[in-house]
C-alpha atoms as a PDB file:
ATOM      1  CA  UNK A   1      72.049 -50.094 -65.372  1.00  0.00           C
ATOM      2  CA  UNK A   2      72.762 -54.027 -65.041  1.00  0.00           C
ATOM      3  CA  UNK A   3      76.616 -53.079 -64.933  1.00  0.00           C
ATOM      4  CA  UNK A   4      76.535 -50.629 -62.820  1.00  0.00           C
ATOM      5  CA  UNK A   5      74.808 -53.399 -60.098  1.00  0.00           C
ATOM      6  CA  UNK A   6      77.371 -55.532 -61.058  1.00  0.00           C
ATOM      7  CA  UNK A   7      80.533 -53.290 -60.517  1.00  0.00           C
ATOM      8  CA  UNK A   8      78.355 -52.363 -57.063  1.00  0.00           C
ATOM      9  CA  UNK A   9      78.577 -55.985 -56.167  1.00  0.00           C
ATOM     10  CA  UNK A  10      82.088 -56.390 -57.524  1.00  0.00           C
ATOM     11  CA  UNK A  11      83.401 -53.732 -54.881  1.00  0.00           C
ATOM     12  CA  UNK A  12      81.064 -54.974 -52.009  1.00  0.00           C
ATOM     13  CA  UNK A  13      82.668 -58.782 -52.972  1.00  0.00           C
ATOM     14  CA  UNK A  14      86.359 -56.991 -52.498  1.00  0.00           C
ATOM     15  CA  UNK A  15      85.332 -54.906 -49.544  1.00  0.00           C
ATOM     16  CA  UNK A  16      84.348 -58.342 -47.617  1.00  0.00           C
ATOM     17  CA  UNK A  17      87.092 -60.234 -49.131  1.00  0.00           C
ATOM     18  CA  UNK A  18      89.609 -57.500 -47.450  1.00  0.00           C
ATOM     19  CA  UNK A  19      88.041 -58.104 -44.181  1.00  0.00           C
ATOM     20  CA  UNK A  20      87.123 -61.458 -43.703  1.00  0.00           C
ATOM     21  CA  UNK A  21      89.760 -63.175 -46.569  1.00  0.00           C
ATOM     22  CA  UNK A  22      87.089 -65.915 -47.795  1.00  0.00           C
ATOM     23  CA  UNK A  23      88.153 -67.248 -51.020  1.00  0.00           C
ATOM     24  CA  UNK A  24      84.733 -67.465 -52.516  1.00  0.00           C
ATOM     25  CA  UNK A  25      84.634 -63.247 -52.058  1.00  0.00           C
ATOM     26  CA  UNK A  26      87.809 -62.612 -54.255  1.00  0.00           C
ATOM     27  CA  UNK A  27      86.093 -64.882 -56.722  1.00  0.00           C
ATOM     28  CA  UNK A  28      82.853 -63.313 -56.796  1.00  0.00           C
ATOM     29  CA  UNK A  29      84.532 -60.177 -56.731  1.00  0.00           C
ATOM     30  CA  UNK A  30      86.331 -61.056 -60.482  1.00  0.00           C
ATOM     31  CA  UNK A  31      83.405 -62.313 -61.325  1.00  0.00           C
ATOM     32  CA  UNK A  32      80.588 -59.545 -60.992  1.00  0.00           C
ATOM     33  CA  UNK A  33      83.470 -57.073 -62.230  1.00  0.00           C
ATOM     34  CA  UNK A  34      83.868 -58.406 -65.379  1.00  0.00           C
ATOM     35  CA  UNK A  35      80.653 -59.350 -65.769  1.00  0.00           C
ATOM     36  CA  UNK A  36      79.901 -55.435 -65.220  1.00  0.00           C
ATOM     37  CA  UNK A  37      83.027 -54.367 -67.584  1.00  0.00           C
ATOM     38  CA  UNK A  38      80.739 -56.736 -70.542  1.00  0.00           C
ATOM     39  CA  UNK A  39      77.751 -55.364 -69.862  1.00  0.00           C
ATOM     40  CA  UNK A  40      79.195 -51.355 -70.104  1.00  0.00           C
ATOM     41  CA  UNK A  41      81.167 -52.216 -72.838  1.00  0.00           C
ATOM     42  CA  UNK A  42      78.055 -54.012 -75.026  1.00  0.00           C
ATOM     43  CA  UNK A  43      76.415 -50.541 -74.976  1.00  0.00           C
ATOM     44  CA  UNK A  44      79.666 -49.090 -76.436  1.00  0.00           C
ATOM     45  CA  UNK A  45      80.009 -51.720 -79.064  1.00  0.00           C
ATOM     46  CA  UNK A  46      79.323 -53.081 -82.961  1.00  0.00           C
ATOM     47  CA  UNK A  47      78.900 -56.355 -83.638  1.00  0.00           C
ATOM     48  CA  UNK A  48      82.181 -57.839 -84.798  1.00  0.00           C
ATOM     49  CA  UNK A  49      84.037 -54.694 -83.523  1.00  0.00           C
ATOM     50  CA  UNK A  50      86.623 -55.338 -81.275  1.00  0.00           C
ATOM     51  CA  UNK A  51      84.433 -53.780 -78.119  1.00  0.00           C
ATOM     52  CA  UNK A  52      82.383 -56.642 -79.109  1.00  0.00           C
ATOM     53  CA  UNK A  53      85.187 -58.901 -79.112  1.00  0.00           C
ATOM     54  CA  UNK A  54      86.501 -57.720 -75.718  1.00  0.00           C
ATOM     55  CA  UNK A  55      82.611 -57.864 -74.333  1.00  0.00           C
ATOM     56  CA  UNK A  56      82.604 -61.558 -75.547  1.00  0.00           C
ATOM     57  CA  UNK A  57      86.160 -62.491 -73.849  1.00  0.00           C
ATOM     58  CA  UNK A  58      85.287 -60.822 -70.694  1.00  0.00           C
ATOM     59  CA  UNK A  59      82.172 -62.447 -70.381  1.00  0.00           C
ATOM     60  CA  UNK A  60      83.795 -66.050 -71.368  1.00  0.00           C
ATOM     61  CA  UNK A  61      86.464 -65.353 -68.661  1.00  0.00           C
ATOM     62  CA  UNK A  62      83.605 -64.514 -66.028  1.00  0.00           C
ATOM     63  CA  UNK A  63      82.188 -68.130 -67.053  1.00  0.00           C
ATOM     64  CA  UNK A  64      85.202 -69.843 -66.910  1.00  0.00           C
ATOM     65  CA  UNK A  65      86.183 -68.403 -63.154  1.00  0.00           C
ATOM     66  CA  UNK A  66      82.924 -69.441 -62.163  1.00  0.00           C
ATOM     67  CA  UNK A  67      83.557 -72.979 -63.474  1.00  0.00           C
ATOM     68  CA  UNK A  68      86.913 -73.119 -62.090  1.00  0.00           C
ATOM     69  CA  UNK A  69      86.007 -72.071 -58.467  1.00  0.00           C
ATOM     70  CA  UNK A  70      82.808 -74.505 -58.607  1.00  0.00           C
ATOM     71  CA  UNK A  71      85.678 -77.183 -59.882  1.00  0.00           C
ATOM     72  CA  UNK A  72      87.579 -76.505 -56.571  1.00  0.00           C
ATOM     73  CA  UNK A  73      84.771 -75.926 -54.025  1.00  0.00           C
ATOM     74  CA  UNK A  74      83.623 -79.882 -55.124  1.00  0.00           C
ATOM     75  CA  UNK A  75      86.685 -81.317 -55.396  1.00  0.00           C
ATOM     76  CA  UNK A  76      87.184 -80.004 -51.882  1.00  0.00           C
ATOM     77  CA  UNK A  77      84.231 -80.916 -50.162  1.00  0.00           C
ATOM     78  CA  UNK A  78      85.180 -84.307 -51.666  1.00  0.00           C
ATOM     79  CA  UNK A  79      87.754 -84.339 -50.102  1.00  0.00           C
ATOM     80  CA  UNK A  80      86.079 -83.162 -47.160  1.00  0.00           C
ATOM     81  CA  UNK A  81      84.105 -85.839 -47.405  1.00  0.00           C
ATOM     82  CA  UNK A  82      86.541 -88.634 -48.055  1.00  0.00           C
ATOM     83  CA  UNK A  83      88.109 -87.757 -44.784  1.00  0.00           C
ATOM     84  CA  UNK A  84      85.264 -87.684 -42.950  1.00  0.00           C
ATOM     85  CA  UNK A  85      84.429 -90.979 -44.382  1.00  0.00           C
ATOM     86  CA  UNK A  86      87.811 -92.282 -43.412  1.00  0.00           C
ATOM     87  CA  UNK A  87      87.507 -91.067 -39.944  1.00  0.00           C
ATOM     88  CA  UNK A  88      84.248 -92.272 -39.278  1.00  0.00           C
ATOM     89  CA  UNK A  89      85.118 -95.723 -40.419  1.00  0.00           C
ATOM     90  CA  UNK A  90      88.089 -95.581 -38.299  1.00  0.00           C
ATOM     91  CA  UNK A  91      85.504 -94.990 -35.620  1.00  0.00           C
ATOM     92  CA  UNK A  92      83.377 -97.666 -36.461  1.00  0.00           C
ATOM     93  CA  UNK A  93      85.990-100.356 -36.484  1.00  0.00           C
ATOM     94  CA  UNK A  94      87.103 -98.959 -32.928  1.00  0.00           C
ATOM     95  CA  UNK A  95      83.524 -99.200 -31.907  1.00  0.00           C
ATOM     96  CA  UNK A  96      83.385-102.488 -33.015  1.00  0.00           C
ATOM     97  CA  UNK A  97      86.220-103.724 -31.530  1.00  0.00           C
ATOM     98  CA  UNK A  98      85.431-102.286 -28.221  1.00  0.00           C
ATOM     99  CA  UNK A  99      82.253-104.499 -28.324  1.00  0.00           C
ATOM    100  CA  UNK A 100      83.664-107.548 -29.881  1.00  0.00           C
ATOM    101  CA  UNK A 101      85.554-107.743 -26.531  1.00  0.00           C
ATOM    102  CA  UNK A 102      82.819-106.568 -24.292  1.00  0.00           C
ATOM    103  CA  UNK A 103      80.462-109.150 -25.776  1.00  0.00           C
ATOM    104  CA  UNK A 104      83.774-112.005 -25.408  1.00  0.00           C
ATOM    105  CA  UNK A 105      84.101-111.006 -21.481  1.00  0.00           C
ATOM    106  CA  UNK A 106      80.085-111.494 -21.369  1.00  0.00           C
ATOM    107  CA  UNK A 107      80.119-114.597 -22.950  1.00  0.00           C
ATOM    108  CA  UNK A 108      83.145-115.610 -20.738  1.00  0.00           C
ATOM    109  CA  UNK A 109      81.231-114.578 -17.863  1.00  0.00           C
ATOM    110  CA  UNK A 110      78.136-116.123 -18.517  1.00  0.00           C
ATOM    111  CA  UNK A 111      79.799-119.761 -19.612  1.00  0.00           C
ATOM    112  CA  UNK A 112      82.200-119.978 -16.770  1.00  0.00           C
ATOM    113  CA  UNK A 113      79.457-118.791 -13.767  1.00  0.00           C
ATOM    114  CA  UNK A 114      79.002-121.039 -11.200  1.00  0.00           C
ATOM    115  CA  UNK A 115      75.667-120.527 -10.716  1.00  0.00           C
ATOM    116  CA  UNK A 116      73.033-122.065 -13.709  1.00  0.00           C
ATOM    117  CA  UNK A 117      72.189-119.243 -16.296  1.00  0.00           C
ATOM    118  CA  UNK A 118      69.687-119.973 -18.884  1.00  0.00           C
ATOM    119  CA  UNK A 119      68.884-118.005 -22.482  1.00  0.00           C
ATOM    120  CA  UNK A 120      65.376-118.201 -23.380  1.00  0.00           C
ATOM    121  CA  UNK A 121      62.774-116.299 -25.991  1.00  0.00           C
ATOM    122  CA  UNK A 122      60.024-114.688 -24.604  1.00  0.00           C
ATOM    123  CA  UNK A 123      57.516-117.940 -24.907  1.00  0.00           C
ATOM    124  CA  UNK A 124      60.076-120.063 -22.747  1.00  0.00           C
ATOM    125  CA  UNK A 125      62.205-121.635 -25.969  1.00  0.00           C
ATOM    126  CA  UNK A 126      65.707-122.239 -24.720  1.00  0.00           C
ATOM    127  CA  UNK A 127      68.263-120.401 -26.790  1.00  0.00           C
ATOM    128  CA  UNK A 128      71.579-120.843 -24.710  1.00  0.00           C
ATOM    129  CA  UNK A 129      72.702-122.446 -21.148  1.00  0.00           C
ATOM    130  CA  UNK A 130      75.795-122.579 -19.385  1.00  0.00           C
ATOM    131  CA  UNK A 131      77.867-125.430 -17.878  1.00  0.00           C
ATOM    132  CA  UNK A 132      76.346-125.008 -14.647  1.00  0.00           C
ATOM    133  CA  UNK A 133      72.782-124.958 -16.061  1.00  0.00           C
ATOM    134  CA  UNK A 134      73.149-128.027 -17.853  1.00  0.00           C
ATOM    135  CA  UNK A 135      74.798-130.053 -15.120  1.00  0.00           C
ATOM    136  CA  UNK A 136      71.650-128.763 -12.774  1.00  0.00           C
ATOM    137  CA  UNK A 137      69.113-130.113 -15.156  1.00  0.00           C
ATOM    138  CA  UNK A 138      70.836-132.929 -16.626  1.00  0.00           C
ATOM    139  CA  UNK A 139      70.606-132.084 -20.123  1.00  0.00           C
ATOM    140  CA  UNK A 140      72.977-130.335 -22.428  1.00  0.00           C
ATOM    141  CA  UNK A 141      72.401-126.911 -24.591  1.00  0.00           C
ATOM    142  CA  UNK A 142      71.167-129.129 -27.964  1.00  0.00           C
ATOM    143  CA  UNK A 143      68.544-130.905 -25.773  1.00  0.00           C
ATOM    144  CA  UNK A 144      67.411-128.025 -23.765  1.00  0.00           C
ATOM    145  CA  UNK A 145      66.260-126.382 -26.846  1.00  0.00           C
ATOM    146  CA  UNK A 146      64.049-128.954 -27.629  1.00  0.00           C
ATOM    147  CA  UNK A 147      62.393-128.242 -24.540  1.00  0.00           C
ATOM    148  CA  UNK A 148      59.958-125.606 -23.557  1.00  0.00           C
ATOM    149  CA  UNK A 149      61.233-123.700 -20.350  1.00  0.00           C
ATOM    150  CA  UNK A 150      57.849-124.742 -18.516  1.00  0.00           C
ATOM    151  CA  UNK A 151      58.509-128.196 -18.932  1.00  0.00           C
ATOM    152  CA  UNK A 152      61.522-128.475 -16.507  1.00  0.00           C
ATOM    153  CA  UNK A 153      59.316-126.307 -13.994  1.00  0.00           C
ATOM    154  CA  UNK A 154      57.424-128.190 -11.259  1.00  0.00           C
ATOM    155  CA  UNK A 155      53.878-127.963 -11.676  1.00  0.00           C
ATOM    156  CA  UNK A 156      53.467-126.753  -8.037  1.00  0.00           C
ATOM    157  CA  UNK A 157      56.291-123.891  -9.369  1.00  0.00           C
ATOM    158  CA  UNK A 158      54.829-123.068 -12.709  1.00  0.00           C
ATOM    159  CA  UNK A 159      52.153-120.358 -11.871  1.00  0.00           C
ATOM    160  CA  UNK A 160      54.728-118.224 -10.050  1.00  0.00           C
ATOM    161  CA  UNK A 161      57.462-118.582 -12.679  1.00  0.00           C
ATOM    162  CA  UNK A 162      54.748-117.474 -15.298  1.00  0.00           C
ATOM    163  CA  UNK A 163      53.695-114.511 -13.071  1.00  0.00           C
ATOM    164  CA  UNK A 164      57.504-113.642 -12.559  1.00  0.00           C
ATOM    165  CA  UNK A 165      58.272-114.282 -16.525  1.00  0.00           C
ATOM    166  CA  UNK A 166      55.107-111.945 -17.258  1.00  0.00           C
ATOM    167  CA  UNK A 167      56.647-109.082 -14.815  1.00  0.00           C
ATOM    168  CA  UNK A 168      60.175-109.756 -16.292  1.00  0.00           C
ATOM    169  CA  UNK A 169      58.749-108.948 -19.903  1.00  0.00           C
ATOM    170  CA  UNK A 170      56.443-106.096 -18.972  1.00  0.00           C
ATOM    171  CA  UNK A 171      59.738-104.321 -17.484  1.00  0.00           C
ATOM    172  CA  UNK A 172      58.680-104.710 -13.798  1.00  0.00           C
ATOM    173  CA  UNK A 173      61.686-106.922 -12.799  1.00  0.00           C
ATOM    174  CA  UNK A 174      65.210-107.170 -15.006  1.00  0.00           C
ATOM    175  CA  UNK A 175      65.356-110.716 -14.111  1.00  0.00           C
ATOM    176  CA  UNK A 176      64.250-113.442 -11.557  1.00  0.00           C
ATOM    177  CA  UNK A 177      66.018-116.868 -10.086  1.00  0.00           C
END
């Protein structure tokens, strides 16, 4: 009964293989047929007969197509794979690029400004000033960071910068002057 469902599958395997052409079919095709040519020929055979012989081959030749198709369906999605990886890291260095000169024209813009521009962490260390920041307060960048923001701030100022540096981090305001 168990080669007669294989023989069954063997001709549905064809049938979709002569429609749709997919590799895998004509494979699975081979496979279940000789797989179902074994199994009717056990029930015909003797052991050491030649029917038993030919069950044995046919069976060893279903194994080996099934080893040699899984062989090739790795080997190409490993290849698959390589490319993908190749194109993705061609991607990635693009990417990279593309931001290693967006972040130059930012730092370009932000060191030659004429107006003061000041980089600080959210509790008022200095991280970064340009030009025209330093020439406005008098110190340069080294200096500045040993300085809290608050401490170049006029005491009469100082409440309204921290209300404006509290909106600025809660996402009220992108920035202040």
């Amino acid at each position: 009964l168990g080669g007669l469902g294989f023989l069954a599958a063997a001709f549905f395997f064809l049938r979709r293989y002569l429609r749709l052409h997919r590799a895998d079919d004509i494979v699975f095709s081979c496979h279940t047929l000789l797989f179902g040519t074994a199994s009717l020929l056990f029930a015909f055979s003797e052991i050491w007969t030649a029917g038993w012989w030919v069950w044995h081959a046919a069976r060893l030749l279903a194994y080996g197509i099934v080893l040699v198709s899984a062989f090739e369906t790795v080997a190409s999605l490993h290849k698959k794979m390589a490319q993908y990886a190749q194109d993705l890291e061609g991607r990635v260095q693009a990417r990279t690029a593309e931001l290693r000169e967006r972040e130059e024209i930012s730092r370009s813009a932000f060191a030659n400004a004429a107006i003061g521009f000041a980089m600080t962490t959210p509790d008022g260390r200095f991280v970064d000033a340009n030009l025209a920041y330093c020439r406005l307060t008098g110190y340069g960048v080294a200096e500045l960071r040993a300085f809290e923001f608050a401490q170049l701030i006029h005491p009469e100022d100082l409440a309204e910068n921290q209300k404006l540096i509290d909106r600025m981090l809660a996402g009220e305001i992108p920035d202040f002057t």
